[in-house]
PDB file of N, CA and C in Angstrom:
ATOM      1  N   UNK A   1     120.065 101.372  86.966  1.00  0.00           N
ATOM      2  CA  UNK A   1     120.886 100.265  87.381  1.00  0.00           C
ATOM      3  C   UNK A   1     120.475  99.014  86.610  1.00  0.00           C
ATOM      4  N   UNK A   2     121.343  98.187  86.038  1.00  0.00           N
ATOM      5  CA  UNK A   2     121.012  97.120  85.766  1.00  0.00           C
ATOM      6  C   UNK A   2     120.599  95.928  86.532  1.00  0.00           C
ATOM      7  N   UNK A   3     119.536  95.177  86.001  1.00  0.00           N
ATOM      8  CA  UNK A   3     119.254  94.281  86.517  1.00  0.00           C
ATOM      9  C   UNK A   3     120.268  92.553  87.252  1.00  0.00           C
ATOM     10  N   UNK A   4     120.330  92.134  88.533  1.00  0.00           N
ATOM     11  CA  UNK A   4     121.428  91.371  88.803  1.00  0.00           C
ATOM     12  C   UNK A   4     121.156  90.014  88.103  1.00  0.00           C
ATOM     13  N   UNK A   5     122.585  89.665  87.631  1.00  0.00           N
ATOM     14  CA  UNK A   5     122.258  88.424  87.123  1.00  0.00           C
ATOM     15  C   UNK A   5     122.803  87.311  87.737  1.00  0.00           C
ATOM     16  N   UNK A   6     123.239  87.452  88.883  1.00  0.00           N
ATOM     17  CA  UNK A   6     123.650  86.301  89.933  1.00  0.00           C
ATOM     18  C   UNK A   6     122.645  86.037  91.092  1.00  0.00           C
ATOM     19  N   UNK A   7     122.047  84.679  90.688  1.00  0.00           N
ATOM     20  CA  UNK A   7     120.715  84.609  91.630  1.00  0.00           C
ATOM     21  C   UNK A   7     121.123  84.703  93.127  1.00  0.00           C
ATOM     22  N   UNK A   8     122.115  83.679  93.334  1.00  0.00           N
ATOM     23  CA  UNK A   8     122.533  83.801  94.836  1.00  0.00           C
ATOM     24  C   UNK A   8     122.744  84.601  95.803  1.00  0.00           C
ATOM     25  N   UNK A   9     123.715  85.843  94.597  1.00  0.00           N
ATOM     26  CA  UNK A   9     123.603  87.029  95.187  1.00  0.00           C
ATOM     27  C   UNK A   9     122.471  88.289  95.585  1.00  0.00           C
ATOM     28  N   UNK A  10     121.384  87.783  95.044  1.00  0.00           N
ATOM     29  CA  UNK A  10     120.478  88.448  94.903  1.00  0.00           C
ATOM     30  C   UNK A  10     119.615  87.779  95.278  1.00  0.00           C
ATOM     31  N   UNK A  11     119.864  86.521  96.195  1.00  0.00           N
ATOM     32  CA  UNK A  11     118.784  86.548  97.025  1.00  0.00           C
ATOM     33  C   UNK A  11     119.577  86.532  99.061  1.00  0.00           C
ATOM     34  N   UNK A  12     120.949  86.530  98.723  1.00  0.00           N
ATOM     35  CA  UNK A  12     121.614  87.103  99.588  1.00  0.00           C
ATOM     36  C   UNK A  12     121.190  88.592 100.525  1.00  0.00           C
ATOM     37  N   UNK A  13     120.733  89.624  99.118  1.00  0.00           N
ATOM     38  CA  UNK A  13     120.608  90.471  99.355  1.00  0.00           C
ATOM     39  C   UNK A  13     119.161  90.657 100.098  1.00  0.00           C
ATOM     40  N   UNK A  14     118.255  89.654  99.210  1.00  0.00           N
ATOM     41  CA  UNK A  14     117.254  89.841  99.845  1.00  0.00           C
ATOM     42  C   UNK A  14     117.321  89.070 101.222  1.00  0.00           C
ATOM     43  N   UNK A  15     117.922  88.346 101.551  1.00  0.00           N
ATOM     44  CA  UNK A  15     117.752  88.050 103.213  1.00  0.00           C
ATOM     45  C   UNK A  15     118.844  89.090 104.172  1.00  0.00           C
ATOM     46  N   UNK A  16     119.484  90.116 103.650  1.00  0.00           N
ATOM     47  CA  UNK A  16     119.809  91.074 104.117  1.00  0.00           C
ATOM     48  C   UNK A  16     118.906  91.870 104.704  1.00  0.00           C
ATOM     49  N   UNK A  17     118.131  92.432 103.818  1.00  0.00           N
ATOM     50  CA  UNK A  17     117.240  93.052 103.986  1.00  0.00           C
ATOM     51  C   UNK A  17     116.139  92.848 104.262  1.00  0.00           C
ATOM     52  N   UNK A  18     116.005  91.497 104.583  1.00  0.00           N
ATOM     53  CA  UNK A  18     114.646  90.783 105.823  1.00  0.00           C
ATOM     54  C   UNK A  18     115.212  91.030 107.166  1.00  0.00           C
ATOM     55  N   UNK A  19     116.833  90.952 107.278  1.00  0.00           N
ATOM     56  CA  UNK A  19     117.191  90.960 108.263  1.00  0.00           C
ATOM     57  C   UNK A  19     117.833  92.083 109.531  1.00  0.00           C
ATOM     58  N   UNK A  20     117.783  93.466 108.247  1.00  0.00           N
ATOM     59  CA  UNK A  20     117.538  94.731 108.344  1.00  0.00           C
ATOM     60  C   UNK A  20     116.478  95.013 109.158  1.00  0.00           C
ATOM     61  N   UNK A  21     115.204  94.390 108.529  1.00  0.00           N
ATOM     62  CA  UNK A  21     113.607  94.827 109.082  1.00  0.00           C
ATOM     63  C   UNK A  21     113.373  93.791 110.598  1.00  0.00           C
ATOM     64  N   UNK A  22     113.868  92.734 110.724  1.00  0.00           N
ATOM     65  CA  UNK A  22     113.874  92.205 111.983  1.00  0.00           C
ATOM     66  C   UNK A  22     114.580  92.152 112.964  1.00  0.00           C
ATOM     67  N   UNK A  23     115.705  92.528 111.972  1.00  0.00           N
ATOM     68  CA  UNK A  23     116.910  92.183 113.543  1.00  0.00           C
ATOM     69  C   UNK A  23     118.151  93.468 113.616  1.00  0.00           C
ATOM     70  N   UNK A  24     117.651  94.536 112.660  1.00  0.00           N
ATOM     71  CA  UNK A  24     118.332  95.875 112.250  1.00  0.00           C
ATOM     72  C   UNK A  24     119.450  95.857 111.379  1.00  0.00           C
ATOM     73  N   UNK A  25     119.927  97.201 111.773  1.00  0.00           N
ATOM     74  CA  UNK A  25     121.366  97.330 110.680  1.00  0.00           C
ATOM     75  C   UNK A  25     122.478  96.403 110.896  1.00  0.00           C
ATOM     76  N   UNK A  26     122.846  96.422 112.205  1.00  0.00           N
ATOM     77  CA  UNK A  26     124.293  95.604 112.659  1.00  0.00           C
ATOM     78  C   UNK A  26     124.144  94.411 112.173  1.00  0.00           C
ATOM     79  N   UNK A  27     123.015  93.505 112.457  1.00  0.00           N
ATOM     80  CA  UNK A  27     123.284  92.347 111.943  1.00  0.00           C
ATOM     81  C   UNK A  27     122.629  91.944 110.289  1.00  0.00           C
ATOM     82  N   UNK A  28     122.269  92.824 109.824  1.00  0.00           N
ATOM     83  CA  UNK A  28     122.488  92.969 108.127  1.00  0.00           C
ATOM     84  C   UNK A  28     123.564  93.179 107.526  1.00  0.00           C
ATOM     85  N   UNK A  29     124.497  94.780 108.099  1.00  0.00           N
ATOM     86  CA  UNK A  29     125.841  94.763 107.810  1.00  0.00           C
ATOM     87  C   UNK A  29     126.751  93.395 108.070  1.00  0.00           C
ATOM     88  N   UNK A  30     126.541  92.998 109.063  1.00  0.00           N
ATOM     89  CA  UNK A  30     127.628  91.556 109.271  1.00  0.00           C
ATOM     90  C   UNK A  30     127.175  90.543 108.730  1.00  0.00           C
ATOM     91  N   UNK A  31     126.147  90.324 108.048  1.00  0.00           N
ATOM     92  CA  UNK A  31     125.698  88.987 107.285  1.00  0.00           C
ATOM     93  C   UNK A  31     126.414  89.409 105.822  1.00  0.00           C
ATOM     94  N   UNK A  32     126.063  90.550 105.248  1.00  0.00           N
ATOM     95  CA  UNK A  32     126.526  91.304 103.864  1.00  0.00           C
ATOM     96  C   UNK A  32     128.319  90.732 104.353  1.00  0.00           C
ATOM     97  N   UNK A  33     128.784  91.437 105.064  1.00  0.00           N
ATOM     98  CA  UNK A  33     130.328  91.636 105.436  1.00  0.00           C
ATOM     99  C   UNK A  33     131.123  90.216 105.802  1.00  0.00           C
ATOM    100  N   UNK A  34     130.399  89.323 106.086  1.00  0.00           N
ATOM    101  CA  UNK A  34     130.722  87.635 105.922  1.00  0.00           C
ATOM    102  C   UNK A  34     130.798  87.451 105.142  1.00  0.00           C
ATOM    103  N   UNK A  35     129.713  87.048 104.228  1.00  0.00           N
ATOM    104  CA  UNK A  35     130.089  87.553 102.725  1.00  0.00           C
ATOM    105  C   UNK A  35     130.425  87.665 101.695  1.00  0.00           C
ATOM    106  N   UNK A  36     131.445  88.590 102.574  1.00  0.00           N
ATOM    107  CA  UNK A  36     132.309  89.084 101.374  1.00  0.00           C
ATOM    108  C   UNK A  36     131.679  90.822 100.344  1.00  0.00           C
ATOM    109  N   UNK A  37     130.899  90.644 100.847  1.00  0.00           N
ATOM    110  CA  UNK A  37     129.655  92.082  99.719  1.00  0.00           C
ATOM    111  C   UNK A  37     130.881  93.476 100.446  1.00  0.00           C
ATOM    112  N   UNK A  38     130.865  94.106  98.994  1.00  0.00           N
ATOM    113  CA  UNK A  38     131.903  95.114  99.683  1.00  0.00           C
ATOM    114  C   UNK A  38     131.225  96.345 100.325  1.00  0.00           C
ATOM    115  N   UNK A  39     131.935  96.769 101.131  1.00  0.00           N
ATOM    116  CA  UNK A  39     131.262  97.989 101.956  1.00  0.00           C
ATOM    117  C   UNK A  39     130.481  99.049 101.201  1.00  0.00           C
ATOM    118  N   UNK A  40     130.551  99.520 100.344  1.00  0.00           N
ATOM    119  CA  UNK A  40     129.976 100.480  99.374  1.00  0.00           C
ATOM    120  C   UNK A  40     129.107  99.791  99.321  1.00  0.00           C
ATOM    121  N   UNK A  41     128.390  98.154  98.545  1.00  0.00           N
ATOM    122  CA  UNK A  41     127.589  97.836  98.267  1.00  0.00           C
ATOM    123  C   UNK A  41     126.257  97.951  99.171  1.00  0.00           C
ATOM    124  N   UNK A  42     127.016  97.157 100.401  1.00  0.00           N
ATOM    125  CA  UNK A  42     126.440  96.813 101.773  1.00  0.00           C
ATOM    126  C   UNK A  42     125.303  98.511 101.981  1.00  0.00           C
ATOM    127  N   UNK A  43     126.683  98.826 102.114  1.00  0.00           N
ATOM    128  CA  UNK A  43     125.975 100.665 102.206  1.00  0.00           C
ATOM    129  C   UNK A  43     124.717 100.954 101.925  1.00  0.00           C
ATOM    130  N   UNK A  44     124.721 101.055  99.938  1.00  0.00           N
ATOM    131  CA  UNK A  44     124.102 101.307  99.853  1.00  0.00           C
ATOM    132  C   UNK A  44     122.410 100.430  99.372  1.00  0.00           C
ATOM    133  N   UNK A  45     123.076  99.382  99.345  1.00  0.00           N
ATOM    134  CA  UNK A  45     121.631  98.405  99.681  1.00  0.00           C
ATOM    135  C   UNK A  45     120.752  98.754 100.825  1.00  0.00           C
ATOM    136  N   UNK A  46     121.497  98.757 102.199  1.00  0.00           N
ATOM    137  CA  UNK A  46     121.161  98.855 103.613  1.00  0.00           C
ATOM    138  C   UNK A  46     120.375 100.108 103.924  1.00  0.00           C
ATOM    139  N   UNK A  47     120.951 100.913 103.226  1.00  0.00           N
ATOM    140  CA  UNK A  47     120.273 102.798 103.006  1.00  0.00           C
ATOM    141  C   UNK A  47     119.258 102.569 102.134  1.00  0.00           C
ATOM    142  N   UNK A  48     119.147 102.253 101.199  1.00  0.00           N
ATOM    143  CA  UNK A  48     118.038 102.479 100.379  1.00  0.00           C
ATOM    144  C   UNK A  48     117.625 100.864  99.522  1.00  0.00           C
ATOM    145  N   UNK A  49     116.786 100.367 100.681  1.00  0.00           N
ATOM    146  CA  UNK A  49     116.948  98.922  99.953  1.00  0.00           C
ATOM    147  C   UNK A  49     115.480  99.153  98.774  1.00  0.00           C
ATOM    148  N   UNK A  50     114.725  99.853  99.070  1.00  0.00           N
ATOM    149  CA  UNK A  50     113.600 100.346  97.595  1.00  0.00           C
ATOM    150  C   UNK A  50     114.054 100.686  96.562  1.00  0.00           C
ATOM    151  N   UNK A  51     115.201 100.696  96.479  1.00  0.00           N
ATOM    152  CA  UNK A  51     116.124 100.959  95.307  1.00  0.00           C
ATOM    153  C   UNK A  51     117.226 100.048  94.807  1.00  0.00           C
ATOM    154  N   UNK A  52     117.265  98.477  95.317  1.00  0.00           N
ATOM    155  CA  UNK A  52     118.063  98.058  94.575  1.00  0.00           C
ATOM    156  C   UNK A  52     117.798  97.104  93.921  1.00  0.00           C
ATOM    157  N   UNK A  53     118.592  96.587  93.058  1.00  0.00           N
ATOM    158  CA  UNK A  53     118.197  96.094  91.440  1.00  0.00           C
ATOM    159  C   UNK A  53     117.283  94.967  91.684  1.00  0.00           C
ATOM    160  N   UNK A  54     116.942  94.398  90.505  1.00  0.00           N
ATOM    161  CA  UNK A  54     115.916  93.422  90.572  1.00  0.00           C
ATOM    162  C   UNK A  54     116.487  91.897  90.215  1.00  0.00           C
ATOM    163  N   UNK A  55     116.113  91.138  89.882  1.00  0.00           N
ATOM    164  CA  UNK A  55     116.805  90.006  89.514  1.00  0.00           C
ATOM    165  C   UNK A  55     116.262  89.301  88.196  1.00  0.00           C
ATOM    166  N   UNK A  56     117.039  89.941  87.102  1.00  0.00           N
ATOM    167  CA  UNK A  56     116.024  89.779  86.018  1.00  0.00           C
ATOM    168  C   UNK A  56     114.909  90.275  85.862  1.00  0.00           C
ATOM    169  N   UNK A  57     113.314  89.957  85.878  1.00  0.00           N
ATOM    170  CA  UNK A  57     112.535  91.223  85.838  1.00  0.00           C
ATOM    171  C   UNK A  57     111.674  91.707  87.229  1.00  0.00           C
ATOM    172  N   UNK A  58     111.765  90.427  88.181  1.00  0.00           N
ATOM    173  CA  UNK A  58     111.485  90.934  89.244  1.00  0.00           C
ATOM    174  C   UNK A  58     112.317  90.910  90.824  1.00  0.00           C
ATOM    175  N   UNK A  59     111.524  91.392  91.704  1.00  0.00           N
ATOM    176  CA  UNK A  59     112.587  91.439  92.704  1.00  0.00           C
ATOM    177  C   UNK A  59     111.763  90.112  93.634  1.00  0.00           C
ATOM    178  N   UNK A  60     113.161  89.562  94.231  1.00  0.00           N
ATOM    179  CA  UNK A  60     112.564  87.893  94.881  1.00  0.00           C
ATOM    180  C   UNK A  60     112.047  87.838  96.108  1.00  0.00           C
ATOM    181  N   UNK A  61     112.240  88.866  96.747  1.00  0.00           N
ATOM    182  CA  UNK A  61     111.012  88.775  98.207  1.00  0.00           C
ATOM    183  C   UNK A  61     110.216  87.563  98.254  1.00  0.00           C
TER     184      UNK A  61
END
């Protein structure tokens, strides 16, 4: 996968997936799905967030 080159979005993602680990799926899916992030994406970020892209060379945690 290539690396993302839209910071916003990619740090979107990463407060998705803070918000996955604290407050679960439902309200990760509906932060992604406000949005605008399309369902496929949402998906598969939410399923396998150790696997998605980095932001340039690292990932922004």
């Amino acid at each position: 996968m290539k690396p993302r080159r839209d910071y916003d979005t990619a740090k979107l993602i990463d407060a998705s997936i803070a918000a996955l680990r604290a407050q679960g799926m439902y309200a990760a899916a509906r932060m992604l799905s406000e949005q605008g992030v399309p369902f496929a994406t949402a998906h598969r970020v939410l399923r396998q967030p150790g696997l998605r892209r980095t932001y340039g060379d690292a990932v922004l945690h």
